[in-house]
Protein backbone atom coordinates (compact mmCIF):
# COMPACT_ATOMS: atom_id res chain seq x y z
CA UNK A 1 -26.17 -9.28 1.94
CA UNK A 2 -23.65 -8.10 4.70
CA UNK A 3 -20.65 -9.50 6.24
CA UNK A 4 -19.42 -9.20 10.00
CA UNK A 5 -16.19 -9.44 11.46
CA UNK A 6 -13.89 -8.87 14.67
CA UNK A 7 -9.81 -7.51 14.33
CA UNK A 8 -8.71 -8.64 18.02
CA UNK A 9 -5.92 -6.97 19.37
CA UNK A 10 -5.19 -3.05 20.13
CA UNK A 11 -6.29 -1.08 17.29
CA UNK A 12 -4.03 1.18 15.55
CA UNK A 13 -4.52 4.46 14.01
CA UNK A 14 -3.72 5.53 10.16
CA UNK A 15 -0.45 7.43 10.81
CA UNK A 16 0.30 10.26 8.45
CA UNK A 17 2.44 9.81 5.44
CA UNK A 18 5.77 10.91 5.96
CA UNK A 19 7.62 13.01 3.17
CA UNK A 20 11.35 12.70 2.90
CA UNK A 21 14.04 14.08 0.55
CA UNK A 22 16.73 12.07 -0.08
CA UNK A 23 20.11 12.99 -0.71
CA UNK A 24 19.59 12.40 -4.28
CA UNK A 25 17.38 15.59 -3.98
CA UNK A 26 14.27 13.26 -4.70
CA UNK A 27 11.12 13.56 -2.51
CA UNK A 28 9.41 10.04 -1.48
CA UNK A 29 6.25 10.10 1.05
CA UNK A 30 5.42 6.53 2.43
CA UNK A 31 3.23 5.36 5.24
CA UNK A 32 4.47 4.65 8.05
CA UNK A 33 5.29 0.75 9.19
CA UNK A 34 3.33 0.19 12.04
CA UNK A 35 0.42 1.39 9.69
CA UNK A 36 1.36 -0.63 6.75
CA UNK A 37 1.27 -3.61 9.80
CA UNK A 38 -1.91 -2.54 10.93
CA UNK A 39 -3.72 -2.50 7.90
CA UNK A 40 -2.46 -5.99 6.58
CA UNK A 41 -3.59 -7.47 9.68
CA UNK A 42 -7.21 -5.99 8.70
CA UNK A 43 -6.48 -7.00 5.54
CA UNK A 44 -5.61 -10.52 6.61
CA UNK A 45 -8.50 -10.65 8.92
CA UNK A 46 -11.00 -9.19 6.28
CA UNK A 47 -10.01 -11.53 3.33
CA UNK A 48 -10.71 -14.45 6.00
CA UNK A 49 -14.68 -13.40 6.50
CA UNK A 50 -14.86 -12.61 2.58
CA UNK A 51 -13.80 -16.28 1.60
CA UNK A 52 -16.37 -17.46 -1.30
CA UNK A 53 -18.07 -14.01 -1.44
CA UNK A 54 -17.48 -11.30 -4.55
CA UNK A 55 -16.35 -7.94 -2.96
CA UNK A 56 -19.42 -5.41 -2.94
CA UNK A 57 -20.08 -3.36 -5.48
CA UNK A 58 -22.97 -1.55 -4.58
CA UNK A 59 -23.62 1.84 -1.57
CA UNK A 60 -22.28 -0.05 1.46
CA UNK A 61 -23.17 0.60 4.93
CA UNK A 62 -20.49 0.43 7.30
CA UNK A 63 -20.37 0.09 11.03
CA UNK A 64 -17.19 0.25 13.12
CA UNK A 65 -16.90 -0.16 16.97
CA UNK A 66 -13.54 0.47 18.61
CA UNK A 67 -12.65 -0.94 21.88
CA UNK A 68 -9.74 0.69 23.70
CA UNK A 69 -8.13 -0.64 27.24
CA UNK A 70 -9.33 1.32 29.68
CA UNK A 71 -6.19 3.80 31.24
CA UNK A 72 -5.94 3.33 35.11
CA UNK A 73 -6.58 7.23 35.49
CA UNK A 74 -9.37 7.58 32.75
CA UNK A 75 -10.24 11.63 31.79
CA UNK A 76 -13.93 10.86 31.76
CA UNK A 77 -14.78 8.01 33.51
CA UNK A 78 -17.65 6.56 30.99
CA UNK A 79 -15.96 7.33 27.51
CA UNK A 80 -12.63 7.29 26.40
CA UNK A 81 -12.69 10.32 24.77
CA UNK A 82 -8.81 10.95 24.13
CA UNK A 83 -6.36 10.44 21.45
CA UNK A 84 -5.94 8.93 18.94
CA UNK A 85 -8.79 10.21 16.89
CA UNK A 86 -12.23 8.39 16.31
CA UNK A 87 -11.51 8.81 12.12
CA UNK A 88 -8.08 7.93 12.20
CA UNK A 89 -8.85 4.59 13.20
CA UNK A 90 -11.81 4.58 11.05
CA UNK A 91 -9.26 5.54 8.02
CA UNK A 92 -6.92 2.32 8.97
CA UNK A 93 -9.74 -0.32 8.83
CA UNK A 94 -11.08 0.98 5.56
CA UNK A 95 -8.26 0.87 4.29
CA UNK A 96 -7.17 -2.93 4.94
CA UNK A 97 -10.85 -3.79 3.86
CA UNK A 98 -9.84 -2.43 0.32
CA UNK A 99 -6.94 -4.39 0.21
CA UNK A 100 -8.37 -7.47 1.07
CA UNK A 101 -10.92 -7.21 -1.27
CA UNK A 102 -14.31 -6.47 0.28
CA UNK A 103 -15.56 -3.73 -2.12
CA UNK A 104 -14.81 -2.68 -5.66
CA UNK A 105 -13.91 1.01 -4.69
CA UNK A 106 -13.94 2.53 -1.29
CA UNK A 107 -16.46 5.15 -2.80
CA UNK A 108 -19.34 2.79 -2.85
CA UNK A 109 -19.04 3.61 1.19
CA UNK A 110 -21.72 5.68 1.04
CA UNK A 111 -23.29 5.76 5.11
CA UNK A 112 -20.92 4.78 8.11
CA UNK A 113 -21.07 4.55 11.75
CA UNK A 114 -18.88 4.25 14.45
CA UNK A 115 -17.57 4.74 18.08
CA UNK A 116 -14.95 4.67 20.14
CA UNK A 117 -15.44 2.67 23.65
CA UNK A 118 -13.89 1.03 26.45
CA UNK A 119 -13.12 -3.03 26.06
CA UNK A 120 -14.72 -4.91 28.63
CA UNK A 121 -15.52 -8.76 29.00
CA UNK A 122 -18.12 -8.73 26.59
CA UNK A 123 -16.29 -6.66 23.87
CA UNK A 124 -12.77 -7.33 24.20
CA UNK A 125 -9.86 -4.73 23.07
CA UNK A 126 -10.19 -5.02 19.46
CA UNK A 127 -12.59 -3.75 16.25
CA UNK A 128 -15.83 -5.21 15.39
CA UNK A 129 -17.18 -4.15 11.69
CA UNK A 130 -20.42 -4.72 10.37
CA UNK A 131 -20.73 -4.20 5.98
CA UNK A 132 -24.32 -4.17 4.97
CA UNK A 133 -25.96 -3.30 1.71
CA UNK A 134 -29.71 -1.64 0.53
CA UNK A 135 -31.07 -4.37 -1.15
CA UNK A 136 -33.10 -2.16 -3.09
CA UNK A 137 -29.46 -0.78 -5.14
């Protein structure tokens, strides 16, 4: 069993949660919206490839590959080993995969791979996730 999917588009980071106290001297943390946006799109995207299918709920395998737009003035010229952080977009993707339903619990994610690379005409800017189970759980 696995499923395999592709999030076009620039990929976006989890943001922090943001804590605010409001003049009612209540504190209220919330996500912020362009990672609320983010993560429905996955969602969205995610829900699509899971049509007909039960979400897992067994150790899941998952495999993430990031493709960035290359900067005109790269630091290295092979990798594009800048911000934002490998994990925080790592965090963002897993996330919208639990809302859309693909496993029971993101605890079951038990191995996980992923990098961070430059888009090119083969692998266009975007995320490309792989889900893939043991068979022998």
């Amino acid at each position: 069993m696995s499923l395999s999917f592709f999030i076009p588009g620039k990929p976006k980071p989890k943001g922090r949660g943001r804590t605010v106290r409001l003049k009612t001297g209540r504190v209220v943390t919330f996500t912020p919206a362009d990672t609320v946006k983010y993560e429905n799109w996955v969602r969205m995207i995610a829900a699509d490839a899971m049509v007909g299918r039960e979400p897992f709920a067994v150790p899941l395998f998952v495999r993430i590959d990031i493709y960035v737009r290359r900067p005109k003035k790269p630091k290295f010229a092979n990798a594009p080993a800048t911000r934002p952080d490998l994990d925080n977009y790592e965090k963002a993707i897993l996330d919208g995969m639990g809302l859309a339903g693909v496993y029971t619990d993101d605890a079951i994610v038990c191995w996980k791979s992923s990098s961070k690379e430059f888009a090119d005409d083969l692998n266009p800017e975007g995320a490309r996730v792989y889900v893939g189970v043991d068979e022998g759980f």
